[in-house]
PDB file of N, CA and C in Angstrom:
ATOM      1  N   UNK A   1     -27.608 -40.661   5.103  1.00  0.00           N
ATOM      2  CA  UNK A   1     -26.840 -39.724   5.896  1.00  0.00           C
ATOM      3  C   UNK A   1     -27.634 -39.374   7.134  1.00  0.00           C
ATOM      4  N   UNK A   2     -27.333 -39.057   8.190  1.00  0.00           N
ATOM      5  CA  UNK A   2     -27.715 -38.969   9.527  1.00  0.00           C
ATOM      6  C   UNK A   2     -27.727 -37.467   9.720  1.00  0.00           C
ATOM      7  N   UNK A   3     -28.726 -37.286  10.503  1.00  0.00           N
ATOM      8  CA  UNK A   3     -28.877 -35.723  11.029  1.00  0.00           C
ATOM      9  C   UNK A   3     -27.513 -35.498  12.018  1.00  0.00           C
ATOM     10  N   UNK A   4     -27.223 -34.378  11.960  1.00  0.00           N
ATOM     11  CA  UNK A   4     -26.454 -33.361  13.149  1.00  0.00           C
ATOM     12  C   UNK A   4     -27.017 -33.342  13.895  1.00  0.00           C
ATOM     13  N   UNK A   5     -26.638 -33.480  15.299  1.00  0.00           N
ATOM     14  CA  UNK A   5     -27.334 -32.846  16.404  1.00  0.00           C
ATOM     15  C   UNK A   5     -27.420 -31.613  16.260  1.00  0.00           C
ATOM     16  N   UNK A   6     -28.143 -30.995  17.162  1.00  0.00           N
ATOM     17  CA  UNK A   6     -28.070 -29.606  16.961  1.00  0.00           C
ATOM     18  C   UNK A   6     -26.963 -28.799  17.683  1.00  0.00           C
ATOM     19  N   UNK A   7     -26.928 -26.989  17.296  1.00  0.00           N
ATOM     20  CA  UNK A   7     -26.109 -26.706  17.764  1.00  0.00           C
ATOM     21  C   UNK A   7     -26.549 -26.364  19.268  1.00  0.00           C
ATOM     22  N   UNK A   8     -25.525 -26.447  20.104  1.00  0.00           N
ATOM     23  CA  UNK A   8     -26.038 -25.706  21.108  1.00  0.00           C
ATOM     24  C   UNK A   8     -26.241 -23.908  21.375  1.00  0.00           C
ATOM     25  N   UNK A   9     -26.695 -23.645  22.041  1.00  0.00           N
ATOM     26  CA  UNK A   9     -26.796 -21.952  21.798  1.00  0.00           C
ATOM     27  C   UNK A   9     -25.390 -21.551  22.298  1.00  0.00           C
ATOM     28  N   UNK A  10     -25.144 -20.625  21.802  1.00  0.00           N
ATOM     29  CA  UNK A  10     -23.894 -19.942  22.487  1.00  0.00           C
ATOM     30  C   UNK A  10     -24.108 -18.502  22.933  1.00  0.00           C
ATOM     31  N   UNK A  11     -23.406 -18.638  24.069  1.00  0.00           N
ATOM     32  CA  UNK A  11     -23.601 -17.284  24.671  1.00  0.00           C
ATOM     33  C   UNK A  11     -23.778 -15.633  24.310  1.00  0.00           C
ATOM     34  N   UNK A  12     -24.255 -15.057  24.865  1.00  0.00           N
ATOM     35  CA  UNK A  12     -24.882 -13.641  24.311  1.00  0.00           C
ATOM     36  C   UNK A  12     -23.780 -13.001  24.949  1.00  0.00           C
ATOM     37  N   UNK A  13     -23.192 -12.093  24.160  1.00  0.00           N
ATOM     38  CA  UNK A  13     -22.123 -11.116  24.568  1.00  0.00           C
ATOM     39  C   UNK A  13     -22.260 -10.069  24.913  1.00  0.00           C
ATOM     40  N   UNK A  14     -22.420  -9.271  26.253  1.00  0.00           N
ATOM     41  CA  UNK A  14     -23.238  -7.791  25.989  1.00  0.00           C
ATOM     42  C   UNK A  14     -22.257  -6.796  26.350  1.00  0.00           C
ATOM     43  N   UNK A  15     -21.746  -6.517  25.156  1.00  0.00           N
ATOM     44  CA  UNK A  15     -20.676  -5.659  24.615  1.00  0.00           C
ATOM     45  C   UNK A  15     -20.952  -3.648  25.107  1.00  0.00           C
ATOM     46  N   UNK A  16     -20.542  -3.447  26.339  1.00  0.00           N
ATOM     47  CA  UNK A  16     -21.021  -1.916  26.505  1.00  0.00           C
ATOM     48  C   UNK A  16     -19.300  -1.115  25.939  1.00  0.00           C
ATOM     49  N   UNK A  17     -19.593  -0.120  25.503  1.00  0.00           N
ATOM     50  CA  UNK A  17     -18.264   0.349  24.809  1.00  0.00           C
ATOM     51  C   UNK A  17     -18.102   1.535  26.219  1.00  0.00           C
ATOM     52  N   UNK A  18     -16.886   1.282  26.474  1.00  0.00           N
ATOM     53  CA  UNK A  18     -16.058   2.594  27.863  1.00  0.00           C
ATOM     54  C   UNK A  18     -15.672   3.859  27.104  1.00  0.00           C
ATOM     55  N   UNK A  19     -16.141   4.436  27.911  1.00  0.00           N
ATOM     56  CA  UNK A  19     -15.820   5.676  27.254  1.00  0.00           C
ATOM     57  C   UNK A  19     -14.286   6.153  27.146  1.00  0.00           C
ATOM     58  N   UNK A  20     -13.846   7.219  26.322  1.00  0.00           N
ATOM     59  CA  UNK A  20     -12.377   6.990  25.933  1.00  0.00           C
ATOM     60  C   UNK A  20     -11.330   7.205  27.623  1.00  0.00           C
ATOM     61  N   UNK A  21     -10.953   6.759  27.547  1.00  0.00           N
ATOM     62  CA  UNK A  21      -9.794   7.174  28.770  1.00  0.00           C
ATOM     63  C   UNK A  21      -8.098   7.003  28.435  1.00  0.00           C
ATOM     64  N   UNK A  22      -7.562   8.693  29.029  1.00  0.00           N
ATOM     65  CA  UNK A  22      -6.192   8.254  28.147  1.00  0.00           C
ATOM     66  C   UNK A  22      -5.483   7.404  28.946  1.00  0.00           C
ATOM     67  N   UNK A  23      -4.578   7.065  27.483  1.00  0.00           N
ATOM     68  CA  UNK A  23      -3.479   5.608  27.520  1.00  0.00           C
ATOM     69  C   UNK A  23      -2.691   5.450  29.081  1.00  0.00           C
ATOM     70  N   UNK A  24      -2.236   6.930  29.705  1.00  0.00           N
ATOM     71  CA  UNK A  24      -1.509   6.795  30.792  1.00  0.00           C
ATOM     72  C   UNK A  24      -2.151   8.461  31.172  1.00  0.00           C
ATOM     73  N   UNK A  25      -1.676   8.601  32.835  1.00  0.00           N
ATOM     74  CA  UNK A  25      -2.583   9.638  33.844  1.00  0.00           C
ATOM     75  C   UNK A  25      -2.022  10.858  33.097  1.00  0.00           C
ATOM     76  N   UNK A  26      -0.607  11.012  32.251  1.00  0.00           N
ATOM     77  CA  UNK A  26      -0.154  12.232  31.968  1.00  0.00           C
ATOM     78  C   UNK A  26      -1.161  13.035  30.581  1.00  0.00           C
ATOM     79  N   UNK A  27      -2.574  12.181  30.996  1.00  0.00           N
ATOM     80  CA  UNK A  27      -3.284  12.719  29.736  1.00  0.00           C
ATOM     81  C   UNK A  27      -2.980  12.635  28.228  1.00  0.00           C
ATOM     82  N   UNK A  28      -2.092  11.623  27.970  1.00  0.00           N
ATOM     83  CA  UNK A  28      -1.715  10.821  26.705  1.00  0.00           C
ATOM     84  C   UNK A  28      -2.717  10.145  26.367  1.00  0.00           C
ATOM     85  N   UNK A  29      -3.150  10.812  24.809  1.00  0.00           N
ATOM     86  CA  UNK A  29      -4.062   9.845  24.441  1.00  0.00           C
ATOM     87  C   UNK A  29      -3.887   9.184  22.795  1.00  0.00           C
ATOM     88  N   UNK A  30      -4.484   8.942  22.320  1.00  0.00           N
ATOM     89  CA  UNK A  30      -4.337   8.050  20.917  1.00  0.00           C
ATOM     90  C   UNK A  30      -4.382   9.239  19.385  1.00  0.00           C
ATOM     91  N   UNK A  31      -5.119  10.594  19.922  1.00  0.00           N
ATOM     92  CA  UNK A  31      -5.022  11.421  18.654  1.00  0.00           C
ATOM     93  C   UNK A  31      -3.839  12.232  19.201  1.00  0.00           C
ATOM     94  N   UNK A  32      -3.398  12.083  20.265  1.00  0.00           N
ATOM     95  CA  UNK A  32      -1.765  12.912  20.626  1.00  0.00           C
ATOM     96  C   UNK A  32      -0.889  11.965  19.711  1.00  0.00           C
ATOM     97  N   UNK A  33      -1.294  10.865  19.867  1.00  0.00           N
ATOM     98  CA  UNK A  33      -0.240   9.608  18.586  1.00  0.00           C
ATOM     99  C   UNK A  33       0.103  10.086  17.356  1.00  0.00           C
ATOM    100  N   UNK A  34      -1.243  10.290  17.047  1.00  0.00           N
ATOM    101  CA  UNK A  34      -1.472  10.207  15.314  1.00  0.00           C
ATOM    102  C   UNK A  34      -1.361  11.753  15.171  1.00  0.00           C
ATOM    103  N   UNK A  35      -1.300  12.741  15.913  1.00  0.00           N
ATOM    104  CA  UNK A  35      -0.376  13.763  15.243  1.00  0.00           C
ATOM    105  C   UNK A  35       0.500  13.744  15.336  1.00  0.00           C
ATOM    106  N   UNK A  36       1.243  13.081  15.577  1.00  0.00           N
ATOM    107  CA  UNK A  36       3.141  12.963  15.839  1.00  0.00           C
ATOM    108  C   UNK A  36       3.441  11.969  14.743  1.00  0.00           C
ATOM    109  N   UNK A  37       2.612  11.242  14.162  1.00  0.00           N
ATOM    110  CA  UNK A  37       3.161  10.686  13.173  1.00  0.00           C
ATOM    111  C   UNK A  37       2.765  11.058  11.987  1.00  0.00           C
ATOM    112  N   UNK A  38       1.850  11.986  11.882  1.00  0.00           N
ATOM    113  CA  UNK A  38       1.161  13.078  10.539  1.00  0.00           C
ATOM    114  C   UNK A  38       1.141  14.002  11.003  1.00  0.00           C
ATOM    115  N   UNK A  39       2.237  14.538  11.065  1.00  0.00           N
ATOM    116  CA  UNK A  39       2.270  16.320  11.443  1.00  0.00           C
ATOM    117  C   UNK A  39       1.606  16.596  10.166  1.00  0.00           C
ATOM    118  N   UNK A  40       0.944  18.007  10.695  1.00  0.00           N
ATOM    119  CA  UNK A  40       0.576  18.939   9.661  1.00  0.00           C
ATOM    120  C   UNK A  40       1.613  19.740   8.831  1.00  0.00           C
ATOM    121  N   UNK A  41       2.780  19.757   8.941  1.00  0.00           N
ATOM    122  CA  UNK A  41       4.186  20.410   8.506  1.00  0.00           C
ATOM    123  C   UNK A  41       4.564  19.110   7.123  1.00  0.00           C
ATOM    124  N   UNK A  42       4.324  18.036   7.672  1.00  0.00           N
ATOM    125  CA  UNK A  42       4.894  17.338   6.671  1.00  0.00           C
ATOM    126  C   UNK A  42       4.539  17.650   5.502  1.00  0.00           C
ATOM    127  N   UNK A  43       5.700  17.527   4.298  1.00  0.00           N
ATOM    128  CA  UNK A  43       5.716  18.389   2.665  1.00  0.00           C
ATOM    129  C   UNK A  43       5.173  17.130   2.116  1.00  0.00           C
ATOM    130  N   UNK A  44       4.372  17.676   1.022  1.00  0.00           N
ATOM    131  CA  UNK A  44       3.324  16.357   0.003  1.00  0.00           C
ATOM    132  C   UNK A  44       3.989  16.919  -1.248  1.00  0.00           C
ATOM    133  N   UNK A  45       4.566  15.963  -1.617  1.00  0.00           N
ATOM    134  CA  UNK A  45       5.487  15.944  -3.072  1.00  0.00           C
ATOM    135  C   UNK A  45       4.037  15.779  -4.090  1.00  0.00           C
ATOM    136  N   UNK A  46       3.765  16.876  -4.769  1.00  0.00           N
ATOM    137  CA  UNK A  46       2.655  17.146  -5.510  1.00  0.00           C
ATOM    138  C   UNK A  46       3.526  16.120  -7.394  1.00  0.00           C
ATOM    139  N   UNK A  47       4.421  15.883  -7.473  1.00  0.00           N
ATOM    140  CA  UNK A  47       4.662  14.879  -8.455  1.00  0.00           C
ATOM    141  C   UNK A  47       5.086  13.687  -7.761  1.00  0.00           C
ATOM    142  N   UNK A  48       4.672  13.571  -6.737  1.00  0.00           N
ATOM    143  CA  UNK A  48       4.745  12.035  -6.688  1.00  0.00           C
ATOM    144  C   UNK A  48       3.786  10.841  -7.323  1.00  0.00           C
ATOM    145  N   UNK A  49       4.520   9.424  -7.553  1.00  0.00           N
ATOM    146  CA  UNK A  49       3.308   8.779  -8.264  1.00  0.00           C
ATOM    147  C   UNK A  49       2.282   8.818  -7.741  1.00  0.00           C
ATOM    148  N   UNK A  50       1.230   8.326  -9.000  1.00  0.00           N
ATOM    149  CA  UNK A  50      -0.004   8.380  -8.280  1.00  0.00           C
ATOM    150  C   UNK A  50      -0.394   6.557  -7.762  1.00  0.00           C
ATOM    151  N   UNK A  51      -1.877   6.520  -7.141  1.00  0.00           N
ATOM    152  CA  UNK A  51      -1.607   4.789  -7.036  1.00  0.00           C
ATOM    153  C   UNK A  51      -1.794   4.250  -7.812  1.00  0.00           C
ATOM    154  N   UNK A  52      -2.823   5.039  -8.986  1.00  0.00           N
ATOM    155  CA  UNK A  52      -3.334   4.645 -10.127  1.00  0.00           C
ATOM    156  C   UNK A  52      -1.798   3.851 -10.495  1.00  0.00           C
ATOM    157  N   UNK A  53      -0.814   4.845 -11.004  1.00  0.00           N
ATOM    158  CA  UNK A  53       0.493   4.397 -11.662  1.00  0.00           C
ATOM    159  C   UNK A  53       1.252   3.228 -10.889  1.00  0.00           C
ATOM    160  N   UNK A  54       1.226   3.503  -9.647  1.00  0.00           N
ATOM    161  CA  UNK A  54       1.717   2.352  -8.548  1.00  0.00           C
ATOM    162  C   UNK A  54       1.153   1.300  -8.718  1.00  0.00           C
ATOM    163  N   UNK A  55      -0.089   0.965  -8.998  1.00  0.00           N
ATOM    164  CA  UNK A  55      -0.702   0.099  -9.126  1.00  0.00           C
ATOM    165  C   UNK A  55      -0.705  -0.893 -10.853  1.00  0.00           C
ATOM    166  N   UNK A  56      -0.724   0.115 -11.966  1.00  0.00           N
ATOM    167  CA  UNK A  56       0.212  -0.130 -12.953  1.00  0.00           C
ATOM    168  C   UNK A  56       1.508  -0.823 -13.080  1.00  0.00           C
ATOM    169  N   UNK A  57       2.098  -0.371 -12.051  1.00  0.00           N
ATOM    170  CA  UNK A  57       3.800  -1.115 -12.201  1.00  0.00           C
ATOM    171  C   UNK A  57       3.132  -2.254 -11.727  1.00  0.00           C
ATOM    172  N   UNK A  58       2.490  -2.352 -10.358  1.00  0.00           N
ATOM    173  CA  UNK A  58       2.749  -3.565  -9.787  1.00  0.00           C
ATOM    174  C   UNK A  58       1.960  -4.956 -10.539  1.00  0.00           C
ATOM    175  N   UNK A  59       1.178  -4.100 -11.595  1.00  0.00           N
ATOM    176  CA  UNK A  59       0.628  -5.549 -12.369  1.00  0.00           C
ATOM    177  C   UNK A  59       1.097  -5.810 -13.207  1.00  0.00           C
ATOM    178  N   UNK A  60       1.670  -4.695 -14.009  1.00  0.00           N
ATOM    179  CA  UNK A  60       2.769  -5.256 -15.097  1.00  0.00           C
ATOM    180  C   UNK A  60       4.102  -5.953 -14.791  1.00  0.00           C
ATOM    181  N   UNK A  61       4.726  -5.950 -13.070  1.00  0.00           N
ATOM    182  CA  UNK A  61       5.523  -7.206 -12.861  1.00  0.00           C
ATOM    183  C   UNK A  61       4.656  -8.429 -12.500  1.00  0.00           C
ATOM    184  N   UNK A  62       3.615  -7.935 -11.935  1.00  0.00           N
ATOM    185  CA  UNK A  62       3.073  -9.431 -12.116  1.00  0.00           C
ATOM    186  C   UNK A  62       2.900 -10.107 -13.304  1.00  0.00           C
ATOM    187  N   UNK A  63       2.304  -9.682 -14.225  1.00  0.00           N
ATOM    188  CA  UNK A  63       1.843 -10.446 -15.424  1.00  0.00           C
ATOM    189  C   UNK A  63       3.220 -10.958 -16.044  1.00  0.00           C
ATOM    190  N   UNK A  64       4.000 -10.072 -15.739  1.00  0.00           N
ATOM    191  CA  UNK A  64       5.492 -10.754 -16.461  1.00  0.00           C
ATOM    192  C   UNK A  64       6.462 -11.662 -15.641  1.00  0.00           C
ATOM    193  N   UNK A  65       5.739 -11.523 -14.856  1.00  0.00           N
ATOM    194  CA  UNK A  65       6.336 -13.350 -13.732  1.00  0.00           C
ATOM    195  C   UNK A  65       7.402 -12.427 -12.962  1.00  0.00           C
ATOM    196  N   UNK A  66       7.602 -11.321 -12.887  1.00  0.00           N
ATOM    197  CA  UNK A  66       8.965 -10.632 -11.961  1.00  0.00           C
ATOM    198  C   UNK A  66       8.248 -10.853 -10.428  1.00  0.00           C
ATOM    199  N   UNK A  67       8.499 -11.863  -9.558  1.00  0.00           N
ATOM    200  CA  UNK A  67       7.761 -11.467  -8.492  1.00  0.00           C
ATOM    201  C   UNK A  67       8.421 -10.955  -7.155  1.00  0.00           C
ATOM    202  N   UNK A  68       9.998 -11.601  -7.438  1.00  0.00           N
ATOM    203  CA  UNK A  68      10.875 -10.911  -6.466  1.00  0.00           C
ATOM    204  C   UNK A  68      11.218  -9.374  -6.284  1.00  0.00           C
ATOM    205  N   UNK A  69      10.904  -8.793  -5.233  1.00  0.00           N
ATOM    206  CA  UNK A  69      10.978  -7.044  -4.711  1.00  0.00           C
ATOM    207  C   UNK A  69      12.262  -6.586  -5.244  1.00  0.00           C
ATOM    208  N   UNK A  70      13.262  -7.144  -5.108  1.00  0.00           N
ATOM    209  CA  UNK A  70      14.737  -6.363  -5.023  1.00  0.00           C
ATOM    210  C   UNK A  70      14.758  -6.772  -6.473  1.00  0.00           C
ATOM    211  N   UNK A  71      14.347  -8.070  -7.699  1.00  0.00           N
ATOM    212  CA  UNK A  71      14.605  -7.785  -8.746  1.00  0.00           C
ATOM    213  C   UNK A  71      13.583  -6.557  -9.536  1.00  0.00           C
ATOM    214  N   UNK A  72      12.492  -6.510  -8.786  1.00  0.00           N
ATOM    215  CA  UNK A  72      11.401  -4.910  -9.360  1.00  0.00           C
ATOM    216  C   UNK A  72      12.107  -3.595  -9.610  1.00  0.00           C
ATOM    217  N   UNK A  73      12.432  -3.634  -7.955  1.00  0.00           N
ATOM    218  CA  UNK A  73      13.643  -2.411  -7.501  1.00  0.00           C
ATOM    219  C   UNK A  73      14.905  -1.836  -8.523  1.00  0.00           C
ATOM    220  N   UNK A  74      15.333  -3.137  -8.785  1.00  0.00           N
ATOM    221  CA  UNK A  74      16.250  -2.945  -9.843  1.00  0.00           C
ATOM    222  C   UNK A  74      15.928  -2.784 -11.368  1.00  0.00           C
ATOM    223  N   UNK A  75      15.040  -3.294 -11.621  1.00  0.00           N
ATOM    224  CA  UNK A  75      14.822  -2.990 -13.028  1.00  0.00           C
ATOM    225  C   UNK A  75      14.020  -1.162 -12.689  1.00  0.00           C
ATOM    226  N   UNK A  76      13.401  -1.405 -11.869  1.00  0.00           N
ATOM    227  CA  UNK A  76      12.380   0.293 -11.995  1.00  0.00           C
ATOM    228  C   UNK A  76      13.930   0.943 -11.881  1.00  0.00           C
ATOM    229  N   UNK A  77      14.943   0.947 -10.993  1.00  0.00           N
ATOM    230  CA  UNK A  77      15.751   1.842 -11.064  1.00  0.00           C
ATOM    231  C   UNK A  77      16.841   1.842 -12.324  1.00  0.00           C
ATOM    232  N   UNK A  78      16.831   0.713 -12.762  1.00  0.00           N
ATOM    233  CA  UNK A  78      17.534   0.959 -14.084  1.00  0.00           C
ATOM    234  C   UNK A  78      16.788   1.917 -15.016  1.00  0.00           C
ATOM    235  N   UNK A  79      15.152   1.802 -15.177  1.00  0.00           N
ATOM    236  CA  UNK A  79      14.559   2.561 -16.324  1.00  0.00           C
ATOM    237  C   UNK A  79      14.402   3.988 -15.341  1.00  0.00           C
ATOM    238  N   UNK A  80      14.358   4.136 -14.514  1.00  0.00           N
ATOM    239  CA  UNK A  80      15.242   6.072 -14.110  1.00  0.00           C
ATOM    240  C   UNK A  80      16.274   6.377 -13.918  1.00  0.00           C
ATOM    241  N   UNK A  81      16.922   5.461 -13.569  1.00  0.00           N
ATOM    242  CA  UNK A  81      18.461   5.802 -13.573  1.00  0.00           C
ATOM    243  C   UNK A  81      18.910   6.457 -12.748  1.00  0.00           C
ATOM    244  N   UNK A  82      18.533   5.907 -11.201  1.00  0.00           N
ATOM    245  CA  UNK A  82      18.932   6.444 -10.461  1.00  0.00           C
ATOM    246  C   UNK A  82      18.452   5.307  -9.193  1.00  0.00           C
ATOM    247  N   UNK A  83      18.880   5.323  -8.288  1.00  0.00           N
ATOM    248  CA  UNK A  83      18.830   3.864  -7.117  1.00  0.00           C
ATOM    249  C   UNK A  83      17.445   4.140  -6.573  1.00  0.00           C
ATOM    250  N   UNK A  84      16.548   3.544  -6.486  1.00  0.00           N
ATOM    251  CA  UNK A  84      14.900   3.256  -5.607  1.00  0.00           C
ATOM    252  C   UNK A  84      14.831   2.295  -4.735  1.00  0.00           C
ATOM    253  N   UNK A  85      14.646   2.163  -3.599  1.00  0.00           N
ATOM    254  CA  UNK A  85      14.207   1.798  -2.769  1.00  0.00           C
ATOM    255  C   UNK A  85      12.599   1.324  -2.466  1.00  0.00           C
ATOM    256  N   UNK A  86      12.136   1.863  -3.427  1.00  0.00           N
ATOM    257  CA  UNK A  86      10.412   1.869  -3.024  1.00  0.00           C
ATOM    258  C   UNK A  86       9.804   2.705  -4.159  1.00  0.00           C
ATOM    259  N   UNK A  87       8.703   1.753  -4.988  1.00  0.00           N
ATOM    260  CA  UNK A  87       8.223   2.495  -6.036  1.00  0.00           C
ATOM    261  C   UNK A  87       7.396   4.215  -5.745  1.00  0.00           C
ATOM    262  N   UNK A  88       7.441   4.161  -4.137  1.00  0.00           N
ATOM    263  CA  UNK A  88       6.497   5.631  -3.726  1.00  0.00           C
ATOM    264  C   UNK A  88       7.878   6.456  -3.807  1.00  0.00           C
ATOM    265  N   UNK A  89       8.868   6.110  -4.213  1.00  0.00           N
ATOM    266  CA  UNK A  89       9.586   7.016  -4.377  1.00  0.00           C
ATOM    267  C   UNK A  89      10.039   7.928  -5.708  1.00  0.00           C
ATOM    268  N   UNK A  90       9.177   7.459  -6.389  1.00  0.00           N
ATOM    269  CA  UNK A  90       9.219   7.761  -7.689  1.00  0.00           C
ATOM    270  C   UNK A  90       8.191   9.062  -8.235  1.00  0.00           C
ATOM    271  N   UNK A  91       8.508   9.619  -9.086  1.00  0.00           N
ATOM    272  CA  UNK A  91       7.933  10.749  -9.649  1.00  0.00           C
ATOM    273  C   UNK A  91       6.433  10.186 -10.113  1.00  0.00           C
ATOM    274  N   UNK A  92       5.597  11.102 -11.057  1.00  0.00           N
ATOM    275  CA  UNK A  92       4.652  10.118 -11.788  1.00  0.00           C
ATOM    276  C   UNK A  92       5.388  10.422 -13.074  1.00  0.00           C
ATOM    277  N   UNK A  93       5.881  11.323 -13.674  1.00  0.00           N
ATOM    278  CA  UNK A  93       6.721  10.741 -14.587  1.00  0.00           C
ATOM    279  C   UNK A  93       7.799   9.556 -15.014  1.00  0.00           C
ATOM    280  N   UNK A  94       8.161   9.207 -13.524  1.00  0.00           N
ATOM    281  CA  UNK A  94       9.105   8.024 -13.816  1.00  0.00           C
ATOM    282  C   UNK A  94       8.246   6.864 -13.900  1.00  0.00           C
ATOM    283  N   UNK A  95       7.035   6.996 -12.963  1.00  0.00           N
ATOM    284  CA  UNK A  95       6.252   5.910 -13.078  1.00  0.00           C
ATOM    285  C   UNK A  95       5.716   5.431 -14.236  1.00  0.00           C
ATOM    286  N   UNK A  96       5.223   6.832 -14.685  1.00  0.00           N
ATOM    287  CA  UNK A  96       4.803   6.945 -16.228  1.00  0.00           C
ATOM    288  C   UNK A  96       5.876   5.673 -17.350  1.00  0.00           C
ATOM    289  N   UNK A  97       7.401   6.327 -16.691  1.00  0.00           N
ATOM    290  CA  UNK A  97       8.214   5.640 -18.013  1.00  0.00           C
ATOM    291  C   UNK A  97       8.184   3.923 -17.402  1.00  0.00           C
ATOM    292  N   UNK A  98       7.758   3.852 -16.314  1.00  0.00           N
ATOM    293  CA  UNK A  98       8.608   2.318 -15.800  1.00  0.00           C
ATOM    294  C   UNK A  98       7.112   1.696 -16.707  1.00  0.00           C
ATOM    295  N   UNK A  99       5.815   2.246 -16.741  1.00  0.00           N
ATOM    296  CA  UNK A  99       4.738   1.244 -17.320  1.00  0.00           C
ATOM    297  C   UNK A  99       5.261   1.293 -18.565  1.00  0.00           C
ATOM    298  N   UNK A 100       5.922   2.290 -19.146  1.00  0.00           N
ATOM    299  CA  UNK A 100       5.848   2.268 -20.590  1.00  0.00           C
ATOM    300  C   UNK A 100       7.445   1.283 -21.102  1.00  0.00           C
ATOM    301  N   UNK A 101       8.133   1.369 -19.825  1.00  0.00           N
ATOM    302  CA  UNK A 101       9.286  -0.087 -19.816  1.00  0.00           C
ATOM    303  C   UNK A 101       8.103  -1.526 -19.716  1.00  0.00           C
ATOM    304  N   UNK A 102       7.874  -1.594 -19.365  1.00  0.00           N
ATOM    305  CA  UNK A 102       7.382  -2.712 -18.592  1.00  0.00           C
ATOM    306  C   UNK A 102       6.068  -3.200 -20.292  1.00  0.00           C
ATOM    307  N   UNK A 103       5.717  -2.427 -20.653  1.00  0.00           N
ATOM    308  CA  UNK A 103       4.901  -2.241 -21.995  1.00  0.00           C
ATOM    309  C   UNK A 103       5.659  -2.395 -23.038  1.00  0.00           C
ATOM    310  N   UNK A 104       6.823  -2.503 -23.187  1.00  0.00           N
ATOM    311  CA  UNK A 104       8.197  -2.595 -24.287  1.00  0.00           C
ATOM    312  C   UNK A 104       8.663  -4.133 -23.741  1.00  0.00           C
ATOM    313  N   UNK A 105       8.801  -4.260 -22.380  1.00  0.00           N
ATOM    314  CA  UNK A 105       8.858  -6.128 -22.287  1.00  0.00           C
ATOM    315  C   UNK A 105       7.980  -6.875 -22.482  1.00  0.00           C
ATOM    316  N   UNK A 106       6.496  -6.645 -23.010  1.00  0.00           N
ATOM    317  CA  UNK A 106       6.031  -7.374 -23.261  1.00  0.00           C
ATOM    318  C   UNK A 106       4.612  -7.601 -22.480  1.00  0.00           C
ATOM    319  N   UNK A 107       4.079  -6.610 -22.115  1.00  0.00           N
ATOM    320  CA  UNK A 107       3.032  -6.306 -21.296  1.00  0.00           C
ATOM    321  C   UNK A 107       2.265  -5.356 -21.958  1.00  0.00           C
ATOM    322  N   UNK A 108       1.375  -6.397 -22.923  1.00  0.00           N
ATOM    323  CA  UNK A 108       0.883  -5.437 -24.266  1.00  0.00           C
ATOM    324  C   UNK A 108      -0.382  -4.666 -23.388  1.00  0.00           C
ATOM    325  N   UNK A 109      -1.046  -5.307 -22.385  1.00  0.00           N
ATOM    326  CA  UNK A 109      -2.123  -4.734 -21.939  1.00  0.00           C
ATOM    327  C   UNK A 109      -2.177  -3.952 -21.025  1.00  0.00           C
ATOM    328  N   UNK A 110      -0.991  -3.285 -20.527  1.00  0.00           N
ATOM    329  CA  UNK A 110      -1.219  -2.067 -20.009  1.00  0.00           C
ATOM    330  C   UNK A 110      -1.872  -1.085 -20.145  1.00  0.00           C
ATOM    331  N   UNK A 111      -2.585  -0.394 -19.350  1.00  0.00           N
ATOM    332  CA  UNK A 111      -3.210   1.196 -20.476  1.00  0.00           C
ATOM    333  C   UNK A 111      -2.194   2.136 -19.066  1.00  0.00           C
ATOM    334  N   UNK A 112      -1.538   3.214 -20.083  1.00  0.00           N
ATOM    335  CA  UNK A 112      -1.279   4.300 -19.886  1.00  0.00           C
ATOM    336  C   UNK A 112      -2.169   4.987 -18.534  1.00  0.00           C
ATOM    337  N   UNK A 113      -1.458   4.862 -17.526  1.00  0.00           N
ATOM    338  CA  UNK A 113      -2.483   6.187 -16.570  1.00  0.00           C
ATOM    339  C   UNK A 113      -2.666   7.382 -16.729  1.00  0.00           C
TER     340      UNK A 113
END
């Protein structure tokens, strides 16, 4: 086997960071953003799932081969009984029941969150 030439050097980058300047002259800047999209007003549903549990569902459809979203959707909303859109929409009690569905199809290794 034959040597590589070598590499050649590649250039030195001399990276100085600008100090912040806002986005446009009306003094718009990037934390004016991000409070408009996390107001401090917004309500935190204190029973909402947790990720622990979110994270539960989402391996117990994996392990059981469910990998399509809208068939998840539908089975989590059949075991609450009521239409979901998105498992963060769920209680942690419902979450609670969808592992303990999902543990009745056959997903012996779940543990309980």
């Amino acid at each position: 086997m034959g040597e590589e030439p070598p590499l050649e050097p590649q250039p030195q980058i001399d990276y100085k960071p600008q100090p912040e300047q806002p986005a446009i002259e009306s003094g718009y800047s990037i934390a004016d953003d991000e409070r408009r999209t996390m107001p401090e007003e917004m309500p935190v549903n204190p029973d909402a799932v947790t990720a622990k549990t979110r994270a539960a569902i989402m391996l117990g459809f994996k392990e059981l081969g469910v990998t399509e979203r809208s068939k998840r959707l539908e089975l989590v909303s059949d075991v609450v009984k009521r239409e979901v859109h998105s498992v963060n929409q769920l209680t942690e009690a419902e979450g609670r029941r969808v592992v303990g569905a999902l543990h009745d199809q056959g997903w012996p290794e779940v543990a309980t969150p």
